[in-house]
N, C-alpha and C. Protein backbone atom coordinates (compact mmCIF):
# COMPACT_ATOMS: atom_id res chain seq x y z
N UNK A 1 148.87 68.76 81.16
CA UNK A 1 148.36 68.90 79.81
C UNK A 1 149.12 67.97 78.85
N UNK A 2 150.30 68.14 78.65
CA UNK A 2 151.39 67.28 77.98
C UNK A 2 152.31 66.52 78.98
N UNK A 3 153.18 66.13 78.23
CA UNK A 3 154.03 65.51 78.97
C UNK A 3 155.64 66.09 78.46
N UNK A 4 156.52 66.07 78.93
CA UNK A 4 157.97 66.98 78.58
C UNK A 4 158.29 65.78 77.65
N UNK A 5 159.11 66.17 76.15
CA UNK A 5 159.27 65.42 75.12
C UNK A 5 158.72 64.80 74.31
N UNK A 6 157.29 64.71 74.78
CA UNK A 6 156.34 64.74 73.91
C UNK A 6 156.09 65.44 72.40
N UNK A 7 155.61 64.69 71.74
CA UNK A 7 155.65 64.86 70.02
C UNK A 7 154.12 65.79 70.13
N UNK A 8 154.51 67.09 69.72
CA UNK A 8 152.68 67.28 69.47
C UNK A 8 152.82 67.88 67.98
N UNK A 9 151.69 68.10 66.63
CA UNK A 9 151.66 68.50 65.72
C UNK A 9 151.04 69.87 66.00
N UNK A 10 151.57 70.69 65.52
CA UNK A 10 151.33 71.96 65.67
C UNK A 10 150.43 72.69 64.49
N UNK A 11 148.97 72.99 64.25
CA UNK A 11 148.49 73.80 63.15
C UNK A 11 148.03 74.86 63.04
N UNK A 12 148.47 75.84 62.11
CA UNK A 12 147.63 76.75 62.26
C UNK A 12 146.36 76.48 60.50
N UNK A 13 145.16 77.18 61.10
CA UNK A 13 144.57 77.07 59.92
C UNK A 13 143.70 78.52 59.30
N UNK A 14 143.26 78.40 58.09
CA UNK A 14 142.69 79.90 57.71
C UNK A 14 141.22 79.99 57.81
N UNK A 15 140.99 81.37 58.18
CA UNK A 15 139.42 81.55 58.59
C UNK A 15 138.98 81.94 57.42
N UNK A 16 138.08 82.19 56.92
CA UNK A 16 136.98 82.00 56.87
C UNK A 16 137.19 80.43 56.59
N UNK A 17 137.92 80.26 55.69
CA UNK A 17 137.77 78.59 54.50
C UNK A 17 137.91 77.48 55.29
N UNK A 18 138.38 77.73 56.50
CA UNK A 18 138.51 76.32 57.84
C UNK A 18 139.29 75.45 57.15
N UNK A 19 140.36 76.50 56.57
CA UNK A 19 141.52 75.15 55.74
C UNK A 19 142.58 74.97 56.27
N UNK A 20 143.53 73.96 56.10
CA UNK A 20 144.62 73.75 56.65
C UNK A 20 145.63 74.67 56.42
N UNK A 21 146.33 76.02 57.37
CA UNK A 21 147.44 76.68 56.33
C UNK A 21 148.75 75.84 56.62
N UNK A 22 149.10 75.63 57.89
CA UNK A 22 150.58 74.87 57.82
C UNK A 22 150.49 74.53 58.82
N UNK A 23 151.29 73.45 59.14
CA UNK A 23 151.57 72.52 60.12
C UNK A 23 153.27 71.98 60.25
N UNK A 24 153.70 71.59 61.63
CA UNK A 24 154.98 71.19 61.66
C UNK A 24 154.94 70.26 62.93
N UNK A 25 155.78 69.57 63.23
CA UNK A 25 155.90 68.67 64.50
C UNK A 25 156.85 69.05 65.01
N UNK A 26 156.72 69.38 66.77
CA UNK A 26 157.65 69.85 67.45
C UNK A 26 157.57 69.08 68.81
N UNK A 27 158.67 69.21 69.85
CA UNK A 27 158.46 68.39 71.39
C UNK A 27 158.36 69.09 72.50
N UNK A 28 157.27 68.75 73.35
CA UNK A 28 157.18 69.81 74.58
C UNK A 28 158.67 69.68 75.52
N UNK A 29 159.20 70.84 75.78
CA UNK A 29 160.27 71.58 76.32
C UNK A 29 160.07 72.14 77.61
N UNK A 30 158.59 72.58 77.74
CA UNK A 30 157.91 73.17 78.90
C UNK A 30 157.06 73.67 78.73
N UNK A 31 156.77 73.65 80.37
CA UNK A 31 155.21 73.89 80.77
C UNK A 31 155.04 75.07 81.88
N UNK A 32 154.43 75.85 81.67
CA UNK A 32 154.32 76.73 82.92
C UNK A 32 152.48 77.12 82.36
N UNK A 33 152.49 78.46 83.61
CA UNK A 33 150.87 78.38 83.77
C UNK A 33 150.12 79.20 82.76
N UNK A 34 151.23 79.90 82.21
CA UNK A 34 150.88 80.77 80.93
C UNK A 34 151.18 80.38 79.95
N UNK A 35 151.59 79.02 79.69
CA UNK A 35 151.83 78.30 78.31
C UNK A 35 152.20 76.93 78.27
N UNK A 36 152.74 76.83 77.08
CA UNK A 36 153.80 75.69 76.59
C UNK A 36 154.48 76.20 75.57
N UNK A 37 155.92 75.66 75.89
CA UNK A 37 157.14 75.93 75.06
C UNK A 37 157.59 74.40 74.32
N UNK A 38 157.43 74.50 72.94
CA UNK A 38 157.82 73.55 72.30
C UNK A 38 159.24 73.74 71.31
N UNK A 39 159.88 72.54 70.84
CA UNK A 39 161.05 72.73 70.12
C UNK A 39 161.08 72.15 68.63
N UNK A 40 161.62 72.97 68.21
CA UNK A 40 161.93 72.08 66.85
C UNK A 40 163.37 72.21 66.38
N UNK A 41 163.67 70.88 66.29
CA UNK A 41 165.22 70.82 65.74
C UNK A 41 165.83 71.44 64.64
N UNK A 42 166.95 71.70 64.24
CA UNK A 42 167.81 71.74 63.46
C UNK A 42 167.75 70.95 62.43
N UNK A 43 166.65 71.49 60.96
CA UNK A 43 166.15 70.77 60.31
C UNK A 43 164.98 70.26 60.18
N UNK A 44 164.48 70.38 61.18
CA UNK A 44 162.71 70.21 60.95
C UNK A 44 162.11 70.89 59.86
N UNK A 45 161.19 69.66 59.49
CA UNK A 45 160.46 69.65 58.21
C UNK A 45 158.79 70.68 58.44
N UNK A 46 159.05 71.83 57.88
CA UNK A 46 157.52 72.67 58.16
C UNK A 46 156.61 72.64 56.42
N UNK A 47 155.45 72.49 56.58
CA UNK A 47 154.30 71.50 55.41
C UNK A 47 153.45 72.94 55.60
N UNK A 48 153.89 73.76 54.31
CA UNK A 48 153.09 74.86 53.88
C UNK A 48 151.75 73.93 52.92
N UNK A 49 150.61 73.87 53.32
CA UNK A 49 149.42 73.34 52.84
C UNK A 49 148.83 74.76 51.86
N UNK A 50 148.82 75.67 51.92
CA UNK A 50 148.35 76.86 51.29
C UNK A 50 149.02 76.66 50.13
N UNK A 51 150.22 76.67 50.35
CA UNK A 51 151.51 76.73 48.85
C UNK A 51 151.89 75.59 48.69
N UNK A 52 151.10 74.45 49.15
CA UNK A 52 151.50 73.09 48.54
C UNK A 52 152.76 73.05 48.77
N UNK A 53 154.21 73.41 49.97
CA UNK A 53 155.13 72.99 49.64
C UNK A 53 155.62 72.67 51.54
N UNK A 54 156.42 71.95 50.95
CA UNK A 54 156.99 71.15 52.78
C UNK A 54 158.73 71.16 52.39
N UNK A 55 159.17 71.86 53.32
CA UNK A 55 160.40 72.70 53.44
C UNK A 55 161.48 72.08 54.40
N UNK A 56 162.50 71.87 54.64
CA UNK A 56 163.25 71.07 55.76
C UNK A 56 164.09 73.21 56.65
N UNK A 57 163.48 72.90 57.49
CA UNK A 57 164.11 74.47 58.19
C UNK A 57 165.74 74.50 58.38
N UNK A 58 166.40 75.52 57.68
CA UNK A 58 167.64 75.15 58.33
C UNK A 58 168.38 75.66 59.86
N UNK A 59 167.62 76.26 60.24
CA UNK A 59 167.93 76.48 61.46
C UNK A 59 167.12 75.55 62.71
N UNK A 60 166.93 75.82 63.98
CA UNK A 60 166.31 75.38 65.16
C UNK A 60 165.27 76.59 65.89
N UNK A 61 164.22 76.07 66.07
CA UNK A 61 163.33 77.36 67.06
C UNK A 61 162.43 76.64 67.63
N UNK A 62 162.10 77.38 68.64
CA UNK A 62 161.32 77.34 70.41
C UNK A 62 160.28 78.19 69.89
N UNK A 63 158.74 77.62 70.04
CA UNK A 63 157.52 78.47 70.11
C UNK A 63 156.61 78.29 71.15
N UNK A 64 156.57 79.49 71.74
CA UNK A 64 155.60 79.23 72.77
C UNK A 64 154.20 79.81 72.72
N UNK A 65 152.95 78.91 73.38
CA UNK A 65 151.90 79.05 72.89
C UNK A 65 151.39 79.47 74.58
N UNK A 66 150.42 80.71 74.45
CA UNK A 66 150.04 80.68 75.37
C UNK A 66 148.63 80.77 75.87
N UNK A 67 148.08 80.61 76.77
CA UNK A 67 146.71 80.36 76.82
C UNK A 67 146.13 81.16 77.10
N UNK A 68 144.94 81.32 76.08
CA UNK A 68 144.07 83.02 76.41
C UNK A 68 144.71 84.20 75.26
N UNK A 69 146.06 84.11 75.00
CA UNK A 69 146.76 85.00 74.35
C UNK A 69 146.60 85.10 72.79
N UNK A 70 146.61 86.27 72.42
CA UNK A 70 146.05 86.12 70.55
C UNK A 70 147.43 86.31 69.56
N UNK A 71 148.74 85.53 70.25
CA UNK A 71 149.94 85.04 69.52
C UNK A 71 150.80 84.34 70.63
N UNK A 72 151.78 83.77 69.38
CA UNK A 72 152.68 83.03 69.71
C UNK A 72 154.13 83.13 68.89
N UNK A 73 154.94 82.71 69.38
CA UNK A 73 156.25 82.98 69.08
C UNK A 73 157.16 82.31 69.99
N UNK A 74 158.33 82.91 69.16
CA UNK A 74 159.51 83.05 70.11
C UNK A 74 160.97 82.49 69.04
N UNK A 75 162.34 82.63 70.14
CA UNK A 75 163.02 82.49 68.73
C UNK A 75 163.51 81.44 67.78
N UNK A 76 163.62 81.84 66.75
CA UNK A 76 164.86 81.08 66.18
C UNK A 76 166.19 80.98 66.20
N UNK A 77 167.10 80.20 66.13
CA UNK A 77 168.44 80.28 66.64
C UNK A 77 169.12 78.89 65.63
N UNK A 78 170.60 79.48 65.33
CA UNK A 78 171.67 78.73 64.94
C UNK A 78 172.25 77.63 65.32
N UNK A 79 173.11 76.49 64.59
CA UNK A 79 172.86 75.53 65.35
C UNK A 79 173.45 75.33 66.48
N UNK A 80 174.28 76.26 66.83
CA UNK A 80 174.86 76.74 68.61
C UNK A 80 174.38 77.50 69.31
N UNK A 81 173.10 77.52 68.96
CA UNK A 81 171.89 78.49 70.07
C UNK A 81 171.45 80.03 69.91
N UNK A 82 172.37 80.61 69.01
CA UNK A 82 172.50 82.00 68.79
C UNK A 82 171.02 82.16 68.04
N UNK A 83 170.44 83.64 69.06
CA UNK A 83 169.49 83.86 68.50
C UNK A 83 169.78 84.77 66.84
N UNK A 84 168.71 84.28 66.19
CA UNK A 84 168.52 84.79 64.46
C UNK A 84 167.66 85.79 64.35
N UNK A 85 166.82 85.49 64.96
CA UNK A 85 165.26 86.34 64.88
C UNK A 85 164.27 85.60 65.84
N UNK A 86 163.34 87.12 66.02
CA UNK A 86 162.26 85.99 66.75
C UNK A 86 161.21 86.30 65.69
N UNK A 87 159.83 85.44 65.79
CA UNK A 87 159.19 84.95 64.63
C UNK A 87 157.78 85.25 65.74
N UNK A 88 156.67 85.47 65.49
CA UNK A 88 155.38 85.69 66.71
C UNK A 88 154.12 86.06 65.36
N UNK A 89 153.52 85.18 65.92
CA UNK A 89 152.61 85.14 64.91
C UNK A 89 151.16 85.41 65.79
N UNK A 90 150.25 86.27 64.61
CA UNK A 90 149.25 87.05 65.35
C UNK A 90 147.90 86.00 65.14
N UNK A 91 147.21 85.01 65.84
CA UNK A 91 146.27 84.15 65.55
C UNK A 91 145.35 84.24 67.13
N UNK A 92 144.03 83.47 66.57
CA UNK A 92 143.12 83.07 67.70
C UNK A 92 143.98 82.31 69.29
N UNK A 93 143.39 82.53 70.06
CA UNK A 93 144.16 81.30 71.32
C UNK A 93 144.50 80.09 70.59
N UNK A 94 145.30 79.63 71.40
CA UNK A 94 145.54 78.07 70.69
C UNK A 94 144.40 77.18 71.60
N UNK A 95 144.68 76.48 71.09
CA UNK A 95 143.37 74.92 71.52
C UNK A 95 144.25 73.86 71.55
N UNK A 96 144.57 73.84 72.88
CA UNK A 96 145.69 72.55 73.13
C UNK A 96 144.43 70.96 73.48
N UNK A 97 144.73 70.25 72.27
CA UNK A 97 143.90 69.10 72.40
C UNK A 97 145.13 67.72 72.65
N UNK A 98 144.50 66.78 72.88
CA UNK A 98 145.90 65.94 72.58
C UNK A 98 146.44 65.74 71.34
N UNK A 99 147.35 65.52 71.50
CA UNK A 99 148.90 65.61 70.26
C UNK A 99 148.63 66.49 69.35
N UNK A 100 148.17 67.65 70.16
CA UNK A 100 147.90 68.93 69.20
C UNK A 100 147.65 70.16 69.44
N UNK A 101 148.30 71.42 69.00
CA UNK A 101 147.93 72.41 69.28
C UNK A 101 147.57 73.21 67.95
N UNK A 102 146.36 73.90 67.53
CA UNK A 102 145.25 74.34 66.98
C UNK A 102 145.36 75.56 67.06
N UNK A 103 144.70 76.49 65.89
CA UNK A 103 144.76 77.80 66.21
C UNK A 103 144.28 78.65 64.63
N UNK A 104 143.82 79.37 64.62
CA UNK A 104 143.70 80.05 63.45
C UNK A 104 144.71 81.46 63.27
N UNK A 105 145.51 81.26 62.38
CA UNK A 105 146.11 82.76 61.44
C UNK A 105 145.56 83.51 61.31
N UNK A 106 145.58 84.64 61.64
CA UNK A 106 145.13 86.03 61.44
C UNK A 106 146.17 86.95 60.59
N UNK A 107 146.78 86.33 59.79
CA UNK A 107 147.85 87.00 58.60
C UNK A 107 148.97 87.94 59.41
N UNK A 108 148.62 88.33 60.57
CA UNK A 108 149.36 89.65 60.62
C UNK A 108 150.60 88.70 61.48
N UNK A 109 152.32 88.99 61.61
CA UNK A 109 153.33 88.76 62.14
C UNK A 109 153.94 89.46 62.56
N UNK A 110 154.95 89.60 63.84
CA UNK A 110 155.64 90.37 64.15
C UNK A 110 157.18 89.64 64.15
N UNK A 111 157.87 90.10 63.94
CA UNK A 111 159.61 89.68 63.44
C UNK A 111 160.22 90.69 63.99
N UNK A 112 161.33 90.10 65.08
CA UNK A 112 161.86 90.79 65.73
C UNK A 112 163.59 90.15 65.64
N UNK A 113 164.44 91.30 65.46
CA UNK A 113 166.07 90.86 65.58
C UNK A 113 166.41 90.83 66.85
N UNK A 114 167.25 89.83 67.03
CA UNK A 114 167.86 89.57 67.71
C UNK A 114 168.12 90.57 69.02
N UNK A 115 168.54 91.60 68.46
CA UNK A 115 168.34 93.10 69.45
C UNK A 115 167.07 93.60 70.10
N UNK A 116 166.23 93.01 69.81
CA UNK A 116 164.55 93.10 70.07
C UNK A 116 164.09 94.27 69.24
N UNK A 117 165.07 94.83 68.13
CA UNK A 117 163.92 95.79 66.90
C UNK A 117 162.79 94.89 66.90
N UNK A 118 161.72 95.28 66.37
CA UNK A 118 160.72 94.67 65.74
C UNK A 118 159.74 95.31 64.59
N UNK A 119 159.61 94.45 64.02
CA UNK A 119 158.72 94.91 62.89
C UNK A 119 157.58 93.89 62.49
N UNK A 120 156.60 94.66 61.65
CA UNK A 120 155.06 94.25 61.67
C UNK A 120 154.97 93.63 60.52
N UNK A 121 154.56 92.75 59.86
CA UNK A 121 154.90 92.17 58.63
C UNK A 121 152.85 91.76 58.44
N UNK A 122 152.42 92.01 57.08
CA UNK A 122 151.32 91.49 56.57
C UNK A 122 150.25 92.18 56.95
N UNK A 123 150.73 93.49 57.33
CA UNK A 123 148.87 94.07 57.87
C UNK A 123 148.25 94.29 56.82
N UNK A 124 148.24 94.44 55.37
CA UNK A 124 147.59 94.29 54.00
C UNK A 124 146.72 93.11 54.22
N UNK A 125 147.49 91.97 54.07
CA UNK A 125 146.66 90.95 54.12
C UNK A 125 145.15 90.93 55.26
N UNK A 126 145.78 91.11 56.41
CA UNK A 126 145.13 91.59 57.51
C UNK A 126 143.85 91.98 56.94
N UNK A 127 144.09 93.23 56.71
CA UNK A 127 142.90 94.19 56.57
C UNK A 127 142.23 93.80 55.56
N UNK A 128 142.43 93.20 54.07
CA UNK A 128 141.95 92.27 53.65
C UNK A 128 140.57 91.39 53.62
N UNK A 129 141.21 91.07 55.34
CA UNK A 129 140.04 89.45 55.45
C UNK A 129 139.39 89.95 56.90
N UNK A 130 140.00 91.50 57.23
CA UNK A 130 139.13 92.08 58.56
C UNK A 130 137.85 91.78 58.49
N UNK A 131 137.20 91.71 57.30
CA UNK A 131 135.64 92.49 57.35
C UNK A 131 134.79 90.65 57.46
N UNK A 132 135.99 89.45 57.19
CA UNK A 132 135.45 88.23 57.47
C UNK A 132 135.43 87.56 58.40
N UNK A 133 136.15 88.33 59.10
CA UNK A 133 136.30 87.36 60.70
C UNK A 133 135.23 87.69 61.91
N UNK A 134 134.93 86.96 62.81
CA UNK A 134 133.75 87.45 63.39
C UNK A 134 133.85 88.34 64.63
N UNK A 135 133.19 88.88 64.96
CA UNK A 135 132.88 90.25 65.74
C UNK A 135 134.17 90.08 66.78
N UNK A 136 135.38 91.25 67.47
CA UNK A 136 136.02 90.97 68.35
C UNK A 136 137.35 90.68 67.79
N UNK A 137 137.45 89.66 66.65
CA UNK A 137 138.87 89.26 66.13
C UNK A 137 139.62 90.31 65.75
N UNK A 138 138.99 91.70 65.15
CA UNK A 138 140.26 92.50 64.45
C UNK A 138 140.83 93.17 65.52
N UNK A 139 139.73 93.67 66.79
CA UNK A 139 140.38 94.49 67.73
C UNK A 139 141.28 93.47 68.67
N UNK A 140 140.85 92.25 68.84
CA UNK A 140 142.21 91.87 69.32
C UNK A 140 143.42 91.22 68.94
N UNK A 141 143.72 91.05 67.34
CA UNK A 141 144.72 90.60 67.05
C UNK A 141 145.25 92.06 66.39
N UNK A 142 144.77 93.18 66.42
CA UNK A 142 145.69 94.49 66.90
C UNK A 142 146.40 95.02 68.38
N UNK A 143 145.62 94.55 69.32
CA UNK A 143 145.81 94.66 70.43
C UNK A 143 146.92 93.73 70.37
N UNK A 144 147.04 92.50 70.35
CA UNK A 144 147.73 91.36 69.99
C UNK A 144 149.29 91.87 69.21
N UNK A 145 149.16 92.65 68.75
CA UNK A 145 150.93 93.36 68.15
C UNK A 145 151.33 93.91 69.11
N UNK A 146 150.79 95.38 69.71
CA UNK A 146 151.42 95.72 70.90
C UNK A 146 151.49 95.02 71.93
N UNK A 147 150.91 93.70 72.37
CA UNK A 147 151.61 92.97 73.49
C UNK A 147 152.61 92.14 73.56
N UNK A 148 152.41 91.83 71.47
CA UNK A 148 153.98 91.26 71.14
C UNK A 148 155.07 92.15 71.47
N UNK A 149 154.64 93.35 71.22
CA UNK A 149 156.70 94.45 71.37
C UNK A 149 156.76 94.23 73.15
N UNK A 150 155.46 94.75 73.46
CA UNK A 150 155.84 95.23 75.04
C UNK A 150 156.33 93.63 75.34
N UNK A 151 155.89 92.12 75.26
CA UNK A 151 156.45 90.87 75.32
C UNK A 151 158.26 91.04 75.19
N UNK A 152 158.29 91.84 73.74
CA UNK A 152 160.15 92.01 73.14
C UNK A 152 160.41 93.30 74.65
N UNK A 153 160.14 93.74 74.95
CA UNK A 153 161.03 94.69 75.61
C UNK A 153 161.19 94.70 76.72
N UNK A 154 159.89 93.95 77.80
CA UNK A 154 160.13 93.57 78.92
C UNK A 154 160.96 92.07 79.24
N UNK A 155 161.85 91.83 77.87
CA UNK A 155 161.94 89.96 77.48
C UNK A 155 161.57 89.35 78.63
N UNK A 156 160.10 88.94 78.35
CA UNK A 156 159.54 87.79 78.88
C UNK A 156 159.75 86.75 78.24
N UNK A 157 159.42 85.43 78.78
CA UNK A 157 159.78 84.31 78.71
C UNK A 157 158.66 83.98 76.89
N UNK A 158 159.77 83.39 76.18
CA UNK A 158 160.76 82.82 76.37
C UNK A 158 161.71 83.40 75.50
N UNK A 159 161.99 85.15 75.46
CA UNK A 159 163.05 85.85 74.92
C UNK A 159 164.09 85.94 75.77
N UNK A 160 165.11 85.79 75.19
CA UNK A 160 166.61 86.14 75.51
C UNK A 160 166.94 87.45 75.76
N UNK A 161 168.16 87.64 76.32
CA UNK A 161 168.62 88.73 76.73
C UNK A 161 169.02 89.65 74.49
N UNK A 162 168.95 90.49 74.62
CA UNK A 162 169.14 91.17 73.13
C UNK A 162 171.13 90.48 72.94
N UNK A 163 170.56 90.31 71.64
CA UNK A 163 171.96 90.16 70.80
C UNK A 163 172.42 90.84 69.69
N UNK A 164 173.36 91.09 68.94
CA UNK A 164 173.24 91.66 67.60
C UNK A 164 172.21 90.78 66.94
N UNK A 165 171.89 91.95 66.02
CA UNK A 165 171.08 92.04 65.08
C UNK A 165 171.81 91.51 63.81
N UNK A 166 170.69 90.69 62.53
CA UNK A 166 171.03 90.00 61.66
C UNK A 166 170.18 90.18 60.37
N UNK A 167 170.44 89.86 59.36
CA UNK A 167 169.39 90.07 59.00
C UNK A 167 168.02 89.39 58.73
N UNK A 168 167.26 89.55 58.32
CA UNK A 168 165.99 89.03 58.61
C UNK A 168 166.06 87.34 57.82
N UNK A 169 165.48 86.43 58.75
CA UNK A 169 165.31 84.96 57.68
C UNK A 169 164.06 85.10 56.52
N UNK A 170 164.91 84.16 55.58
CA UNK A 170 163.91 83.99 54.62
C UNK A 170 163.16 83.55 54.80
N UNK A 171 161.25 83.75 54.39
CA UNK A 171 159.90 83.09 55.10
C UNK A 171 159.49 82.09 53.53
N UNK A 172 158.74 81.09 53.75
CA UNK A 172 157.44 80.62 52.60
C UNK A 172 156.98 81.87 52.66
């Protein structure tokens, strides 16, 4: 599909309006049959298009996208590897095209410490824009949270073993 080190631009965008919400550039890290794991450095620049604003990250994080699956994630970490949080965001499959992976936001997030707590962030919004998305999307990007925790507790790839807990990073 890719190639390892490869540059791909990463977007997610919003449904109904088919607009751009944010985008960032990251490098393939790996490949297996249930995904791709990409990286972004220490400092990578993420381009909030919704809020008009493009941010330099101060930390480093690994997101993995997987295929068929209605999120993605995985963690963030310090600049000596220590996990911060993990970050899993609740959207359509991705659509790995070349130098690109695609996907629509479904508002809802799951944020998990380091310890694998986790918590649900944005189901307001969610419910919101339920009644706009088309037939199938709400029941599975609910379904889509509980496979994020059971993901945190069986740590599948690409979670770490639990660490202390921190407190939560600041989001756009």
């Amino acid at each position: 599909m890719y190639s390892l080190g490869e540059t791909l631009r990463v977007e997610f965008w919003k449904y109904p309006s088919l607009t751009l919400h944010y985008w960032w550039e990251a490098r393939v890290v790996e490949q297996r049959e249930e995904g791709l794991l990409v990286h972004m450095p220490l400092g990578f620049t993420f381009h909030h298009e919704s809020k008009k604003r493009t941010l330099r990250v101060p930390h480093q994080a690994y997101v993995a996208f997987f295929v068929g699956r209605w999120y993605s994630g995985g963690p963030d970490l310090d600049a000596e590897g220590r996990v911060l949080e993990y970050y899993w965001n609740i959207q359509t499959p991705p659509r790995f095209e070349p130098k690109r992976i695609w996907q629509y936001d479904l508002e809802i997030d799951v944020k998990c410490r380091a310890d694998h707590t986790c918590q649900v962030f944005d189901l307001e919004e969610f419910a919101a824009k339920a009644s706009l998305y088309p037939p199938g999307w709400v029941e599975e990007a609910l379904r889509a949270v509980g496979q994020v925790e059971r993901h945190m507790r069986r740590q599948e790839w690409p979670v770490r073993p639990p660490g202390a807990a921190r407190d939560w990073l600041e989001r756009l």
